[in-house]
Protein backbone atom coordinates (compact mmCIF):
# COMPACT_ATOMS: atom_id res chain seq x y z
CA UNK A 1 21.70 28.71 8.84
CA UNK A 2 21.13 25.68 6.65
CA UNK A 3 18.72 23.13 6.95
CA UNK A 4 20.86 19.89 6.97
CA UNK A 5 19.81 16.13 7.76
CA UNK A 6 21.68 12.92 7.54
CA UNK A 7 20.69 9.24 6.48
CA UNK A 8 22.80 6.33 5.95
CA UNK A 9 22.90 4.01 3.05
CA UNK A 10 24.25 0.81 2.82
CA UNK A 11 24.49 -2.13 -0.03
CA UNK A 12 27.30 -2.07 -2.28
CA UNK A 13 31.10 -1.23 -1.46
CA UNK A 14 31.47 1.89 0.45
CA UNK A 15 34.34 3.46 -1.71
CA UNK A 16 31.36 3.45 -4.76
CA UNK A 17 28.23 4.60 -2.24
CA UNK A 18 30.58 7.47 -0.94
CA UNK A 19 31.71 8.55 -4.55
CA UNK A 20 27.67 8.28 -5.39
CA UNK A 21 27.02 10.97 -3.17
CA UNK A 22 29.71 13.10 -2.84
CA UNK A 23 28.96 13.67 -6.92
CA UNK A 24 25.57 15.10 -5.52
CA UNK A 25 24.37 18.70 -5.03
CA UNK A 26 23.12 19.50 -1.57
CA UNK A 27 25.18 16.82 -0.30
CA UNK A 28 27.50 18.51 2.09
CA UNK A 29 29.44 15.87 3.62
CA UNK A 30 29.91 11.85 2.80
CA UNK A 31 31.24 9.52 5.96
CA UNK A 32 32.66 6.87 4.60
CA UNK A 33 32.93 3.12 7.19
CA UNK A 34 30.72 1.09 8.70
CA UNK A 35 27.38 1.18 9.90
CA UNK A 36 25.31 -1.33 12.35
CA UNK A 37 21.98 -1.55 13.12
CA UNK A 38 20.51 -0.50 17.28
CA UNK A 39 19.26 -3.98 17.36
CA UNK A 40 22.47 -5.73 16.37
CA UNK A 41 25.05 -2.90 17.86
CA UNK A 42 28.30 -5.52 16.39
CA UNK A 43 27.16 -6.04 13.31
CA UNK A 44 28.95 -3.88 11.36
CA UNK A 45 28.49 -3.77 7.52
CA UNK A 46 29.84 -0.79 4.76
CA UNK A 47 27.96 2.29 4.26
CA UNK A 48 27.92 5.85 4.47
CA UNK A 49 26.49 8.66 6.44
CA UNK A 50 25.27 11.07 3.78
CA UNK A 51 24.40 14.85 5.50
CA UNK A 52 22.51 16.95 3.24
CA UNK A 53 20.56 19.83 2.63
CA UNK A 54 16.47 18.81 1.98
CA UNK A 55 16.15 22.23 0.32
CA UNK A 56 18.80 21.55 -2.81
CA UNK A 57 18.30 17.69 -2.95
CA UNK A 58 14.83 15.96 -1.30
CA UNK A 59 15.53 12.49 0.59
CA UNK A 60 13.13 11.25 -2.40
CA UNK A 61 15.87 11.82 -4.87
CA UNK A 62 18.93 10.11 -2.33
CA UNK A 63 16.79 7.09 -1.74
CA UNK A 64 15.75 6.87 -5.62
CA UNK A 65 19.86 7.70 -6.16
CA UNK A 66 20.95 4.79 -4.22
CA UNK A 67 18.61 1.81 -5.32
CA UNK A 68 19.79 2.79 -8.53
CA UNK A 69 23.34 2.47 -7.71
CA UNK A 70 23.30 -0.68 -5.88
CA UNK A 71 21.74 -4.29 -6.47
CA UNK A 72 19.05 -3.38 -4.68
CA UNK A 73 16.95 -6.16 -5.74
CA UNK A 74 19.18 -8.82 -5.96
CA UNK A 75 20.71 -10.83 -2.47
CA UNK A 76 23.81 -12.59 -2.70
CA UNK A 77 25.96 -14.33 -1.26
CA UNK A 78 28.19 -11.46 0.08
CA UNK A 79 25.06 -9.28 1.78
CA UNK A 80 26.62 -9.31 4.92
CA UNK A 81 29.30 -7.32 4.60
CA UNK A 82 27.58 -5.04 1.73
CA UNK A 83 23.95 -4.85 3.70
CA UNK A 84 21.18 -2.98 1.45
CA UNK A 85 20.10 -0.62 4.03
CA UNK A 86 18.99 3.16 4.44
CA UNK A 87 20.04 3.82 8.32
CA UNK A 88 17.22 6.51 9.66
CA UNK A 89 18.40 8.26 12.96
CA UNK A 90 15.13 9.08 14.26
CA UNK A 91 11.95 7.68 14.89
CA UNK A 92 9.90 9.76 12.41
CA UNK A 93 12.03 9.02 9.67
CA UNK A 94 11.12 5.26 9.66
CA UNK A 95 7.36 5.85 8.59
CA UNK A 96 8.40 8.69 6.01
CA UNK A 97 11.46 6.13 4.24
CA UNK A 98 8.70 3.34 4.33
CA UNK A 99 6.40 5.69 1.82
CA UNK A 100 8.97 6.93 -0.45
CA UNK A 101 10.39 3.01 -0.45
CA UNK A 102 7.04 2.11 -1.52
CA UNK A 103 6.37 4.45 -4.23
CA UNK A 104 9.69 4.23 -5.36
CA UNK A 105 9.04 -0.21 -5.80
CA UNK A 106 6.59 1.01 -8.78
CA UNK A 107 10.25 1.74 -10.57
CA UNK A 108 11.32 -1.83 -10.22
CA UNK A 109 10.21 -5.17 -11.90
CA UNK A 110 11.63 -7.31 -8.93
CA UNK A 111 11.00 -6.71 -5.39
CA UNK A 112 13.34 -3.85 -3.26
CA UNK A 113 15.24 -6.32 -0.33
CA UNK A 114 16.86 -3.08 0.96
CA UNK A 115 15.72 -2.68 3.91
CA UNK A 116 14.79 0.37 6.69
CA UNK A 117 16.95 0.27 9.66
CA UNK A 118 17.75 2.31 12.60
CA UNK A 119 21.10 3.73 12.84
CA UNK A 120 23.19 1.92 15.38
CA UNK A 121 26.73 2.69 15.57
CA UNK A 122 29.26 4.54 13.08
CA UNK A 123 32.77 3.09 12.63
CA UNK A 124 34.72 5.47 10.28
CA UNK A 125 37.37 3.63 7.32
CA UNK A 126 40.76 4.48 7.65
CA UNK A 127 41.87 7.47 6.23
CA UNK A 128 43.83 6.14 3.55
CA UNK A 129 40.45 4.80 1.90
CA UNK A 130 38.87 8.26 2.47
CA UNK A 131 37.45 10.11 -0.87
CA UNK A 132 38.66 6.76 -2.60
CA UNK A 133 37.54 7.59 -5.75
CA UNK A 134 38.39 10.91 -5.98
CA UNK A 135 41.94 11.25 -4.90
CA UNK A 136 42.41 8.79 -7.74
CA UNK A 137 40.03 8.40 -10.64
CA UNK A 138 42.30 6.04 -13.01
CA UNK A 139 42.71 3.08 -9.68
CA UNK A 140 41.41 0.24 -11.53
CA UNK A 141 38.99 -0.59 -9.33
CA UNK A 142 37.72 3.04 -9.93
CA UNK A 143 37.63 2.66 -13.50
CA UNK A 144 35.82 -1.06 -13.24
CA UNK A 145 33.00 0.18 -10.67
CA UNK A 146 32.94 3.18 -9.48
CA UNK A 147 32.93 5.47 -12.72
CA UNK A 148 30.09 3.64 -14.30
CA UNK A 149 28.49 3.95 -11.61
CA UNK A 150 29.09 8.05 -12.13
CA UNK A 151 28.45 8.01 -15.77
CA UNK A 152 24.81 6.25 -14.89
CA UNK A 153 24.61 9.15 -12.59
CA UNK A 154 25.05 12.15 -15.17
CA UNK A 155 22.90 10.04 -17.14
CA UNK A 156 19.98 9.64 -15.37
CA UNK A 157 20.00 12.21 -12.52
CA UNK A 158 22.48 14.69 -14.54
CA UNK A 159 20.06 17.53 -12.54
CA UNK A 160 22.15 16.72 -9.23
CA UNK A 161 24.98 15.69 -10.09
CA UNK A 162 28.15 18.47 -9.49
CA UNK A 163 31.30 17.04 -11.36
CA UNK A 164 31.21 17.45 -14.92
């Protein structure tokens, strides 16, 4: 039986987070909505529950994948509804996120705002905006943000990316 885990990310739009991972191997499913945090159960913001397998692709590489792929460094003015967030659904998880957060800051010249949160609540999109990127590639917005967004991905981690 595999050895699967989940973590959420948050901080950009969620049709370009979900695309992010889906394109990843050991990724075995992307939930695409909106996530909020225990403390603030109705504050809702877009992310992504991303279940994977540690054994093909280390939680290392996902966090490293999505400050990459998202202005992690960088607030503006529309943070609220694009939160930079990982979502951790247990305890344990917080301390271990905290360490790879902080050795992963060394790749950055400006300061990481995205922050370590614990998993709240789960509000799924509607199923028309499901695998938005892939049940259409040419979209516009697809073209304008999420494909470089994949490009930068074969680019830089080409080792775990799938899609050719």
């Amino acid at each position: 039986m595999q050895n699967l885990y989940k973590v959420g990310f948050g901080g950009g739009c969620h049709w370009c987070t979900e695309a992010v991972f889906m394109s990843l191997r050991g990724v075995t499913k992307v939930a695409q909505g909106f996530i909020s945090p225990k403390e603030n159960i109705e504050d809702f913001s877009e992310a992504v529950i991303v279940h994977f397998n540690p054994d093909i692709i280390a939680l290392e590489d996902l966090v490293a994948i999505h400050l990459d792929t998202h202005r992690s460094t960088q607030n503006h003015s529309m943070r609220n509804k694009y939160r930079s967030g990982i979502y951790f659904f247990e305890k344990k998880e917080e301390f271990v996120l905290a360490e790879i957060m902080r050795e992963l800051q060394k790749d950055f010249d400006e300061p990481i705002i995205t922050s370590i949160i614990p998993f709240g609540a789960f509000t799924s999109s509607q199923e028309q905006f499901q695998n938005y990127y892939f049940s259409d590639t040419e979209k516009p917005f697809c073209k304008t943000h999420i494909s470089p967004k994949i490009k930068f991905l074969k680019e830089k981690y080409a080792k775990h990316v799938v899609i050719k």
